[in-house]
Protein backbone atom coordinates (compact mmCIF):
# COMPACT_ATOMS: atom_id res chain seq x y z
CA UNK A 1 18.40 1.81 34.71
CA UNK A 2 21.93 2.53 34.18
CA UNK A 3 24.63 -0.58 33.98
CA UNK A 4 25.45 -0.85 37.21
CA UNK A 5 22.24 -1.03 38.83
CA UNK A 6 21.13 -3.42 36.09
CA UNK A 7 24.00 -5.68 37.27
CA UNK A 8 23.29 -5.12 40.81
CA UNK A 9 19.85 -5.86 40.77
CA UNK A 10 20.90 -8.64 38.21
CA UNK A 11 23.29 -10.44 40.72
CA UNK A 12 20.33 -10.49 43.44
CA UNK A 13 18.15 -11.90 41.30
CA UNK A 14 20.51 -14.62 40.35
CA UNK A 15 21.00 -15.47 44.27
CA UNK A 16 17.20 -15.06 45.27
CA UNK A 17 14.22 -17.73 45.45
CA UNK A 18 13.00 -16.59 41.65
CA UNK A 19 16.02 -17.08 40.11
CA UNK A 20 14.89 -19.67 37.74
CA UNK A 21 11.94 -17.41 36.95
CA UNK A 22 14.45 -15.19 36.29
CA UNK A 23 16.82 -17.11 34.01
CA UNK A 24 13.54 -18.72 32.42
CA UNK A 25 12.49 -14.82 31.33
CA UNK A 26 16.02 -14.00 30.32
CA UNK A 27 16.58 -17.33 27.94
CA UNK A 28 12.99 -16.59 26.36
CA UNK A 29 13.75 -13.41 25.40
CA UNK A 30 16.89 -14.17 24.32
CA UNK A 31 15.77 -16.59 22.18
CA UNK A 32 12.49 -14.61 20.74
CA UNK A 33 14.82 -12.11 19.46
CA UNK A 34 17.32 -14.95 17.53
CA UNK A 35 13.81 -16.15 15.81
CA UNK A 36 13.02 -15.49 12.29
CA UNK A 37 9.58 -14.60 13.33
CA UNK A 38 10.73 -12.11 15.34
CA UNK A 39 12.93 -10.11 12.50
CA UNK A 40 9.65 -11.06 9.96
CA UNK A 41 7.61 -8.52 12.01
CA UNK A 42 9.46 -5.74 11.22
CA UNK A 43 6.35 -3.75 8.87
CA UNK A 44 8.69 -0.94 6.99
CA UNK A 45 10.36 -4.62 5.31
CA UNK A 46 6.86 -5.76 4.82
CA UNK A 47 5.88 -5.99 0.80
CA UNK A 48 2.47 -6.29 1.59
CA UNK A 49 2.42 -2.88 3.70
CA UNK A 50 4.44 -1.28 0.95
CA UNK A 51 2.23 -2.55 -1.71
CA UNK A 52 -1.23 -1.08 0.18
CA UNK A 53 0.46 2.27 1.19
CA UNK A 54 1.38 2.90 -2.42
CA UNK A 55 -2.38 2.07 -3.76
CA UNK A 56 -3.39 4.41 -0.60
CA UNK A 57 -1.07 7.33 -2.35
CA UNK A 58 -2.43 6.24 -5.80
CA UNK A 59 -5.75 6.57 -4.57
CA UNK A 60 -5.47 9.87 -2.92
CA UNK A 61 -4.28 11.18 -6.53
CA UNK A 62 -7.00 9.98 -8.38
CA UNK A 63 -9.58 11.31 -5.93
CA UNK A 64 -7.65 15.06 -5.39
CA UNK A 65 -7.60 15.27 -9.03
CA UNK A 66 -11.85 14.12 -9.45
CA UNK A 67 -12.56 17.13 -6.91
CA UNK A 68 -9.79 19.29 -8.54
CA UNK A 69 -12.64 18.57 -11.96
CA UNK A 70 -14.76 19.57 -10.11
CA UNK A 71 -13.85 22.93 -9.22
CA UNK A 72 -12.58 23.33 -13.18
CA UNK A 73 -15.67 25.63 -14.15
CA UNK A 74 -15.11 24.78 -18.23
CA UNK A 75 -15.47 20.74 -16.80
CA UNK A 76 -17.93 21.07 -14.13
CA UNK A 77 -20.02 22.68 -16.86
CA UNK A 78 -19.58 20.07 -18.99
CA UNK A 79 -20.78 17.73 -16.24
CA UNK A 80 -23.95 19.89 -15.97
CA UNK A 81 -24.63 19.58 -19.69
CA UNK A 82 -24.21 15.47 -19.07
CA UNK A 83 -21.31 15.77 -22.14
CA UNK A 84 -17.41 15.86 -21.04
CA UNK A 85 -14.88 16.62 -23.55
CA UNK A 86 -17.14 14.54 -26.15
CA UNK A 87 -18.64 11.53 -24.41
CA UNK A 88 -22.17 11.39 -22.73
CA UNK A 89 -22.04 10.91 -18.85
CA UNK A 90 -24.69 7.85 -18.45
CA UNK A 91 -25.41 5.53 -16.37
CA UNK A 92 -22.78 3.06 -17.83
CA UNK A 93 -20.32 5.88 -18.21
CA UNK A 94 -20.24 6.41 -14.48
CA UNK A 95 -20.57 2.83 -13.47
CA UNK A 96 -17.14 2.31 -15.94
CA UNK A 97 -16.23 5.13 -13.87
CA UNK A 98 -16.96 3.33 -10.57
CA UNK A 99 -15.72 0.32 -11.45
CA UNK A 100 -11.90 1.63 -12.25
CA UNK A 101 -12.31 3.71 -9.13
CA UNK A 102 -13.20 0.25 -6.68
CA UNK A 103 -9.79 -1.25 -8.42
CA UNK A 104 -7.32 0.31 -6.49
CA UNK A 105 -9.53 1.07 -3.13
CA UNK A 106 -10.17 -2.82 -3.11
CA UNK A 107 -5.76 -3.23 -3.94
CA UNK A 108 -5.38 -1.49 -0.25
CA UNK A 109 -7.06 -4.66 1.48
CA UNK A 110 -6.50 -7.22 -1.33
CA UNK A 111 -2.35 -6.47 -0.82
CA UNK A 112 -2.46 -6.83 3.10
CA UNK A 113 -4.95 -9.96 2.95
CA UNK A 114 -3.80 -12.03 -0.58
CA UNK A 115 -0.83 -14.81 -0.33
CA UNK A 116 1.76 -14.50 -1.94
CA UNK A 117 1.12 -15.62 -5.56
CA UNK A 118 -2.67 -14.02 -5.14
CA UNK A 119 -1.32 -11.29 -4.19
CA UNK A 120 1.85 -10.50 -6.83
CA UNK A 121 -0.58 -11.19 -9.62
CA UNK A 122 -3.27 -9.07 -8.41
CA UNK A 123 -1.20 -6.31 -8.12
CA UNK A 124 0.84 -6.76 -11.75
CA UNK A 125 -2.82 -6.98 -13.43
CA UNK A 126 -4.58 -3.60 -11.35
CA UNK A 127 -1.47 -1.60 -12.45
CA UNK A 128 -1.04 -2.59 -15.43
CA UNK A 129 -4.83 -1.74 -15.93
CA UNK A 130 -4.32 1.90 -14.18
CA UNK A 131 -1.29 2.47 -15.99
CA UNK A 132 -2.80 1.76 -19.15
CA UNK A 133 -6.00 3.76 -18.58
CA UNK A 134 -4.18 6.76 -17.65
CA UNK A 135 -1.78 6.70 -19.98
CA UNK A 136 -5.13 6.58 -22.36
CA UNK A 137 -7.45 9.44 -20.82
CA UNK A 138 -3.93 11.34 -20.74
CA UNK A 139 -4.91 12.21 -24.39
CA UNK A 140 -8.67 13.13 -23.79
CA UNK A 141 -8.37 17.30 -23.15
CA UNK A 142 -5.83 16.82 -20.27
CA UNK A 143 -5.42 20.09 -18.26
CA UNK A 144 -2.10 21.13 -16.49
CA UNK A 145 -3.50 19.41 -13.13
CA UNK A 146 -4.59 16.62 -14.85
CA UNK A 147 -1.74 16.29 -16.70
CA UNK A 148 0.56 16.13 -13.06
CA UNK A 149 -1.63 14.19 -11.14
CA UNK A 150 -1.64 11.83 -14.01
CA UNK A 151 1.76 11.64 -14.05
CA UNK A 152 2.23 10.86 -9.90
CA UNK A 153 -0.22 7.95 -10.91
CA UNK A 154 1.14 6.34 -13.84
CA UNK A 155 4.61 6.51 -11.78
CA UNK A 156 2.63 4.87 -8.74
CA UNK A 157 1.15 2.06 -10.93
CA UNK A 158 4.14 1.50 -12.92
CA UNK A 159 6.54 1.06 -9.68
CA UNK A 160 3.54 -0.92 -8.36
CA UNK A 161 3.63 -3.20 -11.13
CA UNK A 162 7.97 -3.18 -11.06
CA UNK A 163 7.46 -3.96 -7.42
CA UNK A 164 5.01 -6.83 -7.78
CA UNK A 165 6.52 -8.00 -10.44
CA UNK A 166 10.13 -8.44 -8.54
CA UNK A 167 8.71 -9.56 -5.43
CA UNK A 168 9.79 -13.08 -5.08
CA UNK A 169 8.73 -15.87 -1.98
CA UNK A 170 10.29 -15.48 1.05
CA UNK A 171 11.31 -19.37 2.30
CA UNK A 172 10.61 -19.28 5.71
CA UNK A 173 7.99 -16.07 5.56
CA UNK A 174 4.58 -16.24 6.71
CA UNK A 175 3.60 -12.80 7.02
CA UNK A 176 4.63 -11.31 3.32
């Protein structure tokens, strides 16, 4: 509707039976728009959206790079023999294994659900964990995929961390 239909169609409104209904709609949107909680929905400001999307990206690395081992015929034989690059793949070998993996697929939900303090501290102590476990299995027989992938996810943890670290209470927030 261009402008001058808008006011045309504005002016009748303003002279017809509904025009309180009218002036009632226009004041409440007015008004919804001047709220904080209005401005606080906007997601791409959201810390806690930020904070899940990066452990999404994190965790996408992590997993390409597991099925990039996979296809690595020097590892996958070493996964065959139950021995990679020098340790013995056990039962409590993979259930370390599972155990680092569930840290950042449980930081996706715990950053959208967690208040505020919860939440800053949970993510400053599951990066700082991922950072310092990859920066530690970077010196185990990295290859060159390894060695990049590992590199995208130290970045992601360590920004995570930066991020969590310097992400201070909103006053009037409720949603971050």
């Amino acid at each position: 509707m261009n402008i001058v239909a808008r006011t045309k169609f504005s002016r009748k409104l303003k002279h017809s039976t509904s025009a309180i209904g009218y002036y009632s709609y226009t004041n409440r949107c007015a008004s919804l728009k001047k709220t904080s909680k209005f401005k606080k929905m906007n997601i791409i400001n959201n810390k806690k959206v930020t904070l899940s999307a990066l452990w999404i990206f994190a965790t996408l690395n992590y997993l390409y790079c597991d099925l990039l081992g996979l296809m690595d015929s020097v590892l996958l034989n070493q996964y065959l023999v139950g021995e990679v690059n020098g340790m013995t793949v056990n039962q409590n070998f993979l259930l370390a294994g599972a155990i680092l993996m569930e840290i950042p697929i449980a930081m996706v939900l715990l950053s959208l659900i967690l208040k505020h303090k919860a939440n800053r501290l949970a993510n400053i102590v599951a990066g700082s964990i991922k950072t310092i476990v990859m920066i530690l299995t970077m010196f185990i027989g990295p290859t060159l995929y390894y060695v990049f992938f590992g590199t995208i996810e130290i970045a992601t943890t360590m920004f995570i961390v930066w991020y969590a670290w310097n992400w201070s209470e909103s006053k009037n927030s409720s949603i971050e």
